[in-house]
Protein backbone atom coordinates (compact mmCIF):
# COMPACT_ATOMS: atom_id res chain seq x y z
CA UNK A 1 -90.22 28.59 81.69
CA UNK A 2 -89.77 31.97 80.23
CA UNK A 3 -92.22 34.20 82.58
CA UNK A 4 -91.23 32.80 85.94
CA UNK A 5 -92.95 35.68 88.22
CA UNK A 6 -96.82 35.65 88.86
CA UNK A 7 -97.42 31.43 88.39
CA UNK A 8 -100.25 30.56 90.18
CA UNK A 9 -98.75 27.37 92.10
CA UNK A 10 -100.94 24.85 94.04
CA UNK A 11 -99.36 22.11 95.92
CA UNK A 12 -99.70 19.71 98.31
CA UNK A 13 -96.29 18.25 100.05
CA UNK A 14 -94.89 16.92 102.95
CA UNK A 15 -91.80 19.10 104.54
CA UNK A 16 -89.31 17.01 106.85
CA UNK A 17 -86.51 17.97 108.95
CA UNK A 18 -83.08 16.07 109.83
CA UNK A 19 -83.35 14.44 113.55
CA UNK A 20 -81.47 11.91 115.00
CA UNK A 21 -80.65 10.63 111.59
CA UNK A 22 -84.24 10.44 110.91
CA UNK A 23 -86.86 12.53 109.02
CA UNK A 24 -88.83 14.11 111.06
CA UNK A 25 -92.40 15.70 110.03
CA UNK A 26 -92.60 19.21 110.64
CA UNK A 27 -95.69 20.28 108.29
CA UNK A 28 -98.23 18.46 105.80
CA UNK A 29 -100.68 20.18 103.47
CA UNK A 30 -104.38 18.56 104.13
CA UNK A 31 -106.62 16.86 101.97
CA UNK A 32 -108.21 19.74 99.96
CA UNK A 33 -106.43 22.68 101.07
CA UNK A 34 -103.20 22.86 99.44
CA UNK A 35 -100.23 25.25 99.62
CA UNK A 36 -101.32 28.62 96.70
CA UNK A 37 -99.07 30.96 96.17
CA UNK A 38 -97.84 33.56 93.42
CA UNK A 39 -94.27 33.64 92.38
CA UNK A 40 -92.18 36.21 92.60
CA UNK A 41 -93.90 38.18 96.09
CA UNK A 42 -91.80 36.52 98.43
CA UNK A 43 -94.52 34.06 99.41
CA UNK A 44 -92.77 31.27 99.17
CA UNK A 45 -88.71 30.89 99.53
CA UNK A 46 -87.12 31.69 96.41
CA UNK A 47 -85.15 28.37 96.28
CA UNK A 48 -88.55 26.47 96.35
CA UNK A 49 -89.87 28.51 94.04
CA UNK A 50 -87.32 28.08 91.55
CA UNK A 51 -87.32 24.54 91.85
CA UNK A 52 -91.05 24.19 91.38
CA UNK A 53 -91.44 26.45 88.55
CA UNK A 54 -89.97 24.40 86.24
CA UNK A 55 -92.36 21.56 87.09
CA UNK A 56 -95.60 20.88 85.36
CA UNK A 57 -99.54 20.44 86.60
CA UNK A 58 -99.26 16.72 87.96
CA UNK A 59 -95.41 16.43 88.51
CA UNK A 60 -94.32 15.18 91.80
CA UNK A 61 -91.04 16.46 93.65
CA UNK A 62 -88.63 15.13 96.31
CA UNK A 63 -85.74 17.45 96.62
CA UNK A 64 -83.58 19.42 99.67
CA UNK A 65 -82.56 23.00 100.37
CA UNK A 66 -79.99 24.11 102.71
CA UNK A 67 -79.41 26.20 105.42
CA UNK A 68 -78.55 28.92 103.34
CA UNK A 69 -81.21 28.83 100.31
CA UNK A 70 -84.01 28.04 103.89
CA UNK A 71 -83.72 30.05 106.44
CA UNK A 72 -79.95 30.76 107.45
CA UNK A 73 -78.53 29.20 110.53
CA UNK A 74 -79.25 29.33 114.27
CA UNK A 75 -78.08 32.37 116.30
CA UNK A 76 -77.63 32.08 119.91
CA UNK A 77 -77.75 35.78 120.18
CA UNK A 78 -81.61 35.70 119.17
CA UNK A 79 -82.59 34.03 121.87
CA UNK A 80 -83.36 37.03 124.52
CA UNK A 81 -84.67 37.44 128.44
CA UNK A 82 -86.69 40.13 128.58
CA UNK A 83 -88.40 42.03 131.13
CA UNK A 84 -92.24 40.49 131.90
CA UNK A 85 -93.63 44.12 132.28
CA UNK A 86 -92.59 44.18 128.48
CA UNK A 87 -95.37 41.90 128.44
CA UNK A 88 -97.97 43.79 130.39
CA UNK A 89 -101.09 45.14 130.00
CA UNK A 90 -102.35 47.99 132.42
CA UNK A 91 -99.81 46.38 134.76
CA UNK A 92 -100.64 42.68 134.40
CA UNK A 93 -98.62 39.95 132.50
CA UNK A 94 -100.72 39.23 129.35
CA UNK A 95 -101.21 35.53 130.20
CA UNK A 96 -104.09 34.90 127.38
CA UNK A 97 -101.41 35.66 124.38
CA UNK A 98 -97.72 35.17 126.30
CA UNK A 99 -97.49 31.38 127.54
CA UNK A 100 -94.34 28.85 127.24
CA UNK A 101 -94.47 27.80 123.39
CA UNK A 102 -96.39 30.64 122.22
CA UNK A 103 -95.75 32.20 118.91
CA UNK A 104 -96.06 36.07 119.72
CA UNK A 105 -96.17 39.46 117.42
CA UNK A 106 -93.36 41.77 118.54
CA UNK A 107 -92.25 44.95 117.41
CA UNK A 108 -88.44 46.95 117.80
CA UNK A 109 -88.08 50.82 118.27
CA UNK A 110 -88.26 51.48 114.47
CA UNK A 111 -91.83 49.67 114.55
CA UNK A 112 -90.68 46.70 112.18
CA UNK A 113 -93.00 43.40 113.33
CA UNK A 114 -91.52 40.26 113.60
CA UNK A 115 -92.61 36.85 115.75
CA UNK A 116 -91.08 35.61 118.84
CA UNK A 117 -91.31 31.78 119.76
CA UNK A 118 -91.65 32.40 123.90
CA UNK A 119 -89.49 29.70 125.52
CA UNK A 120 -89.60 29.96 129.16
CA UNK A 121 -91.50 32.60 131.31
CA UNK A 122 -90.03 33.25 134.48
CA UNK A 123 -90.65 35.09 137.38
CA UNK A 124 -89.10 38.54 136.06
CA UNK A 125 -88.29 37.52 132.49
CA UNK A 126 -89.34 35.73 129.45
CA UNK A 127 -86.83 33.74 127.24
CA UNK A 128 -88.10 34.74 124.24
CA UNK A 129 -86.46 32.66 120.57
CA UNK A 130 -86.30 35.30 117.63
CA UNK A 131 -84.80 32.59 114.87
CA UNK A 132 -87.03 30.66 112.48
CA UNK A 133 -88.62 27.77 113.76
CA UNK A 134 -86.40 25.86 110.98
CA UNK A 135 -83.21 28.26 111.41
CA UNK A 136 -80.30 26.16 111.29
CA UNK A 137 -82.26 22.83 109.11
CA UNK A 138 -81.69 21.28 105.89
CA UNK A 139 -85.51 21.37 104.46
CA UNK A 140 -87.07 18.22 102.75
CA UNK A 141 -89.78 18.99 100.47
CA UNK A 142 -92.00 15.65 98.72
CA UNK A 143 -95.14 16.50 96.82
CA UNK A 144 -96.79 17.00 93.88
CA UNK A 145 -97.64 20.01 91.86
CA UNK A 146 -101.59 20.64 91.50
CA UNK A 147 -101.28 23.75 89.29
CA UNK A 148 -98.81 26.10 87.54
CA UNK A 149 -100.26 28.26 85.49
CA UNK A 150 -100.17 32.13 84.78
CA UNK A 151 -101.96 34.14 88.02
CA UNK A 152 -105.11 35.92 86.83
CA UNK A 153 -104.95 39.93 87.35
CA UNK A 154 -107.72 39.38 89.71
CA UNK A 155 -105.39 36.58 91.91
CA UNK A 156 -102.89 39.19 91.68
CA UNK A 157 -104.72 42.22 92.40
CA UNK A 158 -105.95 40.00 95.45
CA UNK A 159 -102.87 39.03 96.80
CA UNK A 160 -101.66 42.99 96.74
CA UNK A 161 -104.37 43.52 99.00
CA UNK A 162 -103.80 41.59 101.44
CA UNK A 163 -99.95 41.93 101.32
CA UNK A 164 -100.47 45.84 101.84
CA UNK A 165 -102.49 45.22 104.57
CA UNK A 166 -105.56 46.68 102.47
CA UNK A 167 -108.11 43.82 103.49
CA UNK A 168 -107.88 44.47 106.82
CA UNK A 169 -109.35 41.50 108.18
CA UNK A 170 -112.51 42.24 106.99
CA UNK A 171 -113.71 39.98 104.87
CA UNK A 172 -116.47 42.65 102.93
CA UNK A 173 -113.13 44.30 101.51
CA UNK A 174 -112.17 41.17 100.12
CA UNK A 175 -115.09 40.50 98.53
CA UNK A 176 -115.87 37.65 99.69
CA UNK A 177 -112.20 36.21 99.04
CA UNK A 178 -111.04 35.85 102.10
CA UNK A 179 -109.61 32.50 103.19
CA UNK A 180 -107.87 33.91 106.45
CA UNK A 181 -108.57 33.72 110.33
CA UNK A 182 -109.96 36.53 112.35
């Protein structure tokens, strides 16, 4: 395919992980609500991308990727205590959003976001996972492909918005577009 960046790509697949010699499930599009995405915004991971490009409206797929074209290996060193009063709002521990298994926004001194997976909450810390859920797995993808086709400027256009943080949450902005939580 000659124009590989803005393909409009619907899917709906199946992604299993290595465990105990079996596959396990870790994530399954539903019935009517597939996987969109357009190529080339970092979406998607570029391996996957590149392997579904090639495929055509109604083409299934079965295939792997690594470690290295997923998402890199397992550090120990990302998995961190921290102090509970990081935690704390007006000097109490934010139980509502900070509980064991909780995926939580952070942020660093240079204000770059990232998510934490909280692991254990003790009674002055909280183990808190930084790595990928699937840091560390060999990823097996099985669907089908439900559309590739060139994005329209209006998909696009849409999909800058929200990646520059220009919807806002509000759906008004989006014009009645919006297919995200609030």
């Amino acid at each position: 395919m000659e124009n590989s960046k803005n393909r409009f790509m619907s899917l709906s697949y199946s992604l299993y992980v290595d465990e105990d010699g079996e596959k396990r499930l870790v994530e399954k599009t539903n019935d009517g609500q597939p996987f969109q995405f357009i190529s080339g915004f970092g979406v998607a991971l570029d391996a996957f991308e590149q392997k579904l490009l090639l495929l055509e409206k109604g083409a299934s797929f079965d295939f792997a990727l690594t470690k290295d074209q997923a998402y890199g290996d397992y550090h120990d060193e990302l998995l961190m205590e921290l102090d509970r009063d990081v935690f704390s709002i007006n000097g109490h521990f934010d139980h509502e959003h900070v509980y064991q298994d909780a995926i939580i926004q952070m942020q660093n001194e240079e204000g770059n976001r990232f998510y934490g997976h909280v692991v254990e909450i003790g009674e002055e810390k909280v183990k808190v996972d930084l790595n990928h859920p699937l840091a560390g797995e060999t990823l097996y993808f099985k669907g089908e492909v439900l559309e590739n086709r060139e994005a329209t400027e209006e998909e696009v256009n849409h999909l800058m918005k929200h990646l520059t943080g220009g919807c806002g949450g509000h759906c008004g902005d989006c014009e009645g577009g919006c297919d995200h939580d609030h």
